[in-house]
N, C-alpha and C. Protein backbone atom coordinates (compact mmCIF):
# COMPACT_ATOMS: atom_id res chain seq x y z
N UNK A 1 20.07 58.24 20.03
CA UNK A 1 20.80 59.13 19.11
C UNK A 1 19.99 59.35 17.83
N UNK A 2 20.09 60.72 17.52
CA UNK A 2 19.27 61.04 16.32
C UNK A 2 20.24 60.66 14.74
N UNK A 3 19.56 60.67 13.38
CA UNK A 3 20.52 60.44 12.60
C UNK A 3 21.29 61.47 12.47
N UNK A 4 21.26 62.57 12.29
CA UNK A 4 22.10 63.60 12.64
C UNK A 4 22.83 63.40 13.54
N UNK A 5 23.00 63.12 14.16
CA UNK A 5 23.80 62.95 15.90
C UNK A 5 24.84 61.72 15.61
N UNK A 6 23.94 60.86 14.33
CA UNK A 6 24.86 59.41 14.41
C UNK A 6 26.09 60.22 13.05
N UNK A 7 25.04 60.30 12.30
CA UNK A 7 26.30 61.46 10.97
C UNK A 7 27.09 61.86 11.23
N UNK A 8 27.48 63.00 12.45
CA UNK A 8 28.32 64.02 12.82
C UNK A 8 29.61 62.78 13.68
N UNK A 9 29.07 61.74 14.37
CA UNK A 9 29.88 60.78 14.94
C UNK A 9 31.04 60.38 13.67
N UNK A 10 29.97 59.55 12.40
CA UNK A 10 30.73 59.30 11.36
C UNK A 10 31.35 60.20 10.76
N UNK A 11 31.16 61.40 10.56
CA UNK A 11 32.15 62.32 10.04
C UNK A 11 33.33 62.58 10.99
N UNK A 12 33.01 62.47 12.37
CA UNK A 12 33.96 62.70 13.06
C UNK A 12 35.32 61.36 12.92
N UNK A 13 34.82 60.51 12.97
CA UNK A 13 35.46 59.31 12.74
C UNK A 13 36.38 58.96 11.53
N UNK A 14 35.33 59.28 10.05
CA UNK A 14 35.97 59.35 8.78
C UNK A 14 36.53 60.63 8.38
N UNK A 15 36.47 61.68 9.34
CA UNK A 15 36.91 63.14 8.61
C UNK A 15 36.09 63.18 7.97
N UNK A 16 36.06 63.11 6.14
CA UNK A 16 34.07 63.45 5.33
C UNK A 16 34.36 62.46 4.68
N UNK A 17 33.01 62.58 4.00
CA UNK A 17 32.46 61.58 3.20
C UNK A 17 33.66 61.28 1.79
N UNK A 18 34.23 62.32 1.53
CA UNK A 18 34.86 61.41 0.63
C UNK A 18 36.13 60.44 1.22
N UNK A 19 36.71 60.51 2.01
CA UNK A 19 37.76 59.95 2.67
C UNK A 19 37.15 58.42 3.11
N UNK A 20 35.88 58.39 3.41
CA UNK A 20 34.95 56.92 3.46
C UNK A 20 34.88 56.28 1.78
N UNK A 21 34.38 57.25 1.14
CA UNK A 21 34.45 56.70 -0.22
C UNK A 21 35.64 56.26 -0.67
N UNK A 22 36.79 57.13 -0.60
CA UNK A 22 38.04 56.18 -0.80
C UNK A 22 38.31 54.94 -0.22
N UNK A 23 38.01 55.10 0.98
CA UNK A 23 38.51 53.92 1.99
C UNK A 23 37.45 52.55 1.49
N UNK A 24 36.34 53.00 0.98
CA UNK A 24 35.68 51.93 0.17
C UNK A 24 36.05 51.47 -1.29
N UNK A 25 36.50 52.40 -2.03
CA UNK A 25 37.64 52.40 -2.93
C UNK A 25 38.52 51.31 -3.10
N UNK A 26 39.12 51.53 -2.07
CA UNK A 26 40.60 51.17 -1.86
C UNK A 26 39.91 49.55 -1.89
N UNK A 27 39.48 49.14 -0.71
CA UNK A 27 39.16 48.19 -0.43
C UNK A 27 38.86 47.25 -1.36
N UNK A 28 37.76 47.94 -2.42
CA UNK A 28 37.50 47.10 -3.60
C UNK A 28 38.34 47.10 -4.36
N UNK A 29 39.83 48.23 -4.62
CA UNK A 29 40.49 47.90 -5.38
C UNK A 29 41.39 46.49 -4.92
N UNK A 30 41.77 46.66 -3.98
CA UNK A 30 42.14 45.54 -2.99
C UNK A 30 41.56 44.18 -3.42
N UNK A 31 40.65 43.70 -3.01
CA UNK A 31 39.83 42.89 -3.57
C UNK A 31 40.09 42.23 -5.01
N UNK A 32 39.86 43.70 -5.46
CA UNK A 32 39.81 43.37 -7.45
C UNK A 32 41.28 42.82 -7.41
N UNK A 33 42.35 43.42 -7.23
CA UNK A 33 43.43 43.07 -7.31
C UNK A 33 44.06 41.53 -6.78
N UNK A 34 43.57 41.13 -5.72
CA UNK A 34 43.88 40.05 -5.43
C UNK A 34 43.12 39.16 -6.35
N UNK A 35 41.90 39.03 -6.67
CA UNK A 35 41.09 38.28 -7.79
C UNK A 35 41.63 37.82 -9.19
N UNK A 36 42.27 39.19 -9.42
CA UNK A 36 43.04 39.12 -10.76
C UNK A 36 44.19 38.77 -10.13
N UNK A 37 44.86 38.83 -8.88
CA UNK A 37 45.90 37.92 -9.25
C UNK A 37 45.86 36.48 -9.05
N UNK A 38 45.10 36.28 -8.30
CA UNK A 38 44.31 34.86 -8.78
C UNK A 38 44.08 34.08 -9.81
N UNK A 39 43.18 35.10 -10.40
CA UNK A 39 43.11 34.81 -11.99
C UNK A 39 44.51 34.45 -12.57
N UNK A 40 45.31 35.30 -12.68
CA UNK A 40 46.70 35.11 -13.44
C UNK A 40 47.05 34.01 -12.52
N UNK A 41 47.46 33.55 -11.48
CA UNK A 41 48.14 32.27 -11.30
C UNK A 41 47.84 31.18 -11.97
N UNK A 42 46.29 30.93 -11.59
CA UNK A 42 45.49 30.03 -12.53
C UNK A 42 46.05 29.61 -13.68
N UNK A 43 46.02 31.23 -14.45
CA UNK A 43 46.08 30.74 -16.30
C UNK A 43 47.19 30.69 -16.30
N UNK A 44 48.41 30.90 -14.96
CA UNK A 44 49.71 30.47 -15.34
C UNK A 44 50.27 29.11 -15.32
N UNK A 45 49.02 28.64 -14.34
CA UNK A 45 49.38 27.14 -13.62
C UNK A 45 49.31 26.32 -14.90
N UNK A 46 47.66 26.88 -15.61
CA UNK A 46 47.15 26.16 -16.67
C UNK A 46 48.27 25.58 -17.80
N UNK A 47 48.96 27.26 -17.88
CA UNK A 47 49.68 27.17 -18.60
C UNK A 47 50.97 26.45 -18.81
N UNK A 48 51.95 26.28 -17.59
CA UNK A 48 52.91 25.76 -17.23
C UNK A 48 52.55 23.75 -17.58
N UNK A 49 51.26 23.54 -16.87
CA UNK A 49 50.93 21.98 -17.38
C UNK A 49 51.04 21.69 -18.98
N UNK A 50 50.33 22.93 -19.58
CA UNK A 50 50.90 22.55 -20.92
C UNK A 50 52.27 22.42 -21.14
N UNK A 51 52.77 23.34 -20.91
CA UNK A 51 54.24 23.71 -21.31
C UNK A 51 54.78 22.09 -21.10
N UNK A 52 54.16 21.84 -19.55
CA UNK A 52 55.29 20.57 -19.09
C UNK A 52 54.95 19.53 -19.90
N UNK A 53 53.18 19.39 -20.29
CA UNK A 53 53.08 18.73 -21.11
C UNK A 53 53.99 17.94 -22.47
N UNK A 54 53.84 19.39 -23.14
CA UNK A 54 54.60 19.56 -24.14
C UNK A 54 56.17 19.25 -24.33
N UNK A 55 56.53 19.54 -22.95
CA UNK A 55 58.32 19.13 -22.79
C UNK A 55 58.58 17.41 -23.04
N UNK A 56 57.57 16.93 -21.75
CA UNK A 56 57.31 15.99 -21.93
C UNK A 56 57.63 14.92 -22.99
N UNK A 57 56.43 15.44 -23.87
CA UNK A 57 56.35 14.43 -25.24
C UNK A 57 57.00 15.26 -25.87
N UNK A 58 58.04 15.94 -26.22
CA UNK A 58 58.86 16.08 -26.70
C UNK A 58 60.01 15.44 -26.56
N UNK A 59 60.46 15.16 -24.71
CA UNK A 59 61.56 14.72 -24.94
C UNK A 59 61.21 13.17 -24.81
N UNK A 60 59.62 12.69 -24.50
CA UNK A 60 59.57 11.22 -25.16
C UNK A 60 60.13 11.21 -27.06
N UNK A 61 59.58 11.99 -27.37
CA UNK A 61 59.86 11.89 -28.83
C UNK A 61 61.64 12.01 -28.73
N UNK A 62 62.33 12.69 -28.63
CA UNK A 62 63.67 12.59 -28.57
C UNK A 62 64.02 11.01 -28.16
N UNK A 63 63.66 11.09 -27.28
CA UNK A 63 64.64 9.91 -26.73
C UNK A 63 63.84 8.78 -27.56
N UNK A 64 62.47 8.41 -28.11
CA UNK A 64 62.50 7.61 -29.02
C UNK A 64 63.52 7.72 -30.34
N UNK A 65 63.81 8.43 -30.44
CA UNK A 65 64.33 9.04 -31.89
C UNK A 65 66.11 8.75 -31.75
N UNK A 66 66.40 9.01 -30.67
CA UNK A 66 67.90 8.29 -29.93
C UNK A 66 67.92 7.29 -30.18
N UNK A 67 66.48 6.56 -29.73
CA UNK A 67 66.67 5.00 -29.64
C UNK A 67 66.74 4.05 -30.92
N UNK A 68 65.57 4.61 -31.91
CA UNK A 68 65.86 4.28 -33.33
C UNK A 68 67.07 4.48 -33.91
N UNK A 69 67.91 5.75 -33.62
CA UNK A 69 69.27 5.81 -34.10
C UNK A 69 70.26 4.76 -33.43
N UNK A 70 70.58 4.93 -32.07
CA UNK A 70 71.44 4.18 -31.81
C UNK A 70 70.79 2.51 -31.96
N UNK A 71 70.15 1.96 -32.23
CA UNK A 71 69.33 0.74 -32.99
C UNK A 71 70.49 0.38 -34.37
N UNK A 72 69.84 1.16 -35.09
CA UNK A 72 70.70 0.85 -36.86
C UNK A 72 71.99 1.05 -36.13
């Protein structure tokens, strides 16, 4: 098969060239999109450990602070 001969196959296949370009498009938007939502779980996960962190020694601090009161 000549490249011409293989071209006319792929156009036949993709309809034209831009309908391939989308479909490559897409794909990478695809891609990008799952990455970034990746990304965001991450910095949510990150985030949530703080948070729990933070609950944490907070409600250690409370309940020390209970304990000194009900003490006196």
């Amino acid at each position: 098969m000549t490249v011409a001969a293989t071209w006319a196959a792929a156009k036949k296949v993709f309809g034209q060239r831009k309908v391939r370009r989308d479909r490559c498009r897409q794909t990478l938007m695809r891609l990008n999109m799952r990455s970034t939502m990746l990304r965001v779980l991450e910095r949510a996960a990150s985030y949530s450990n703080c948070i729990l962190r933070f609950l944490r020694g907070g409600m250690q601090a409370v309940a020390l602070a209970s304990l000194s009161q009900s003490r006196r």
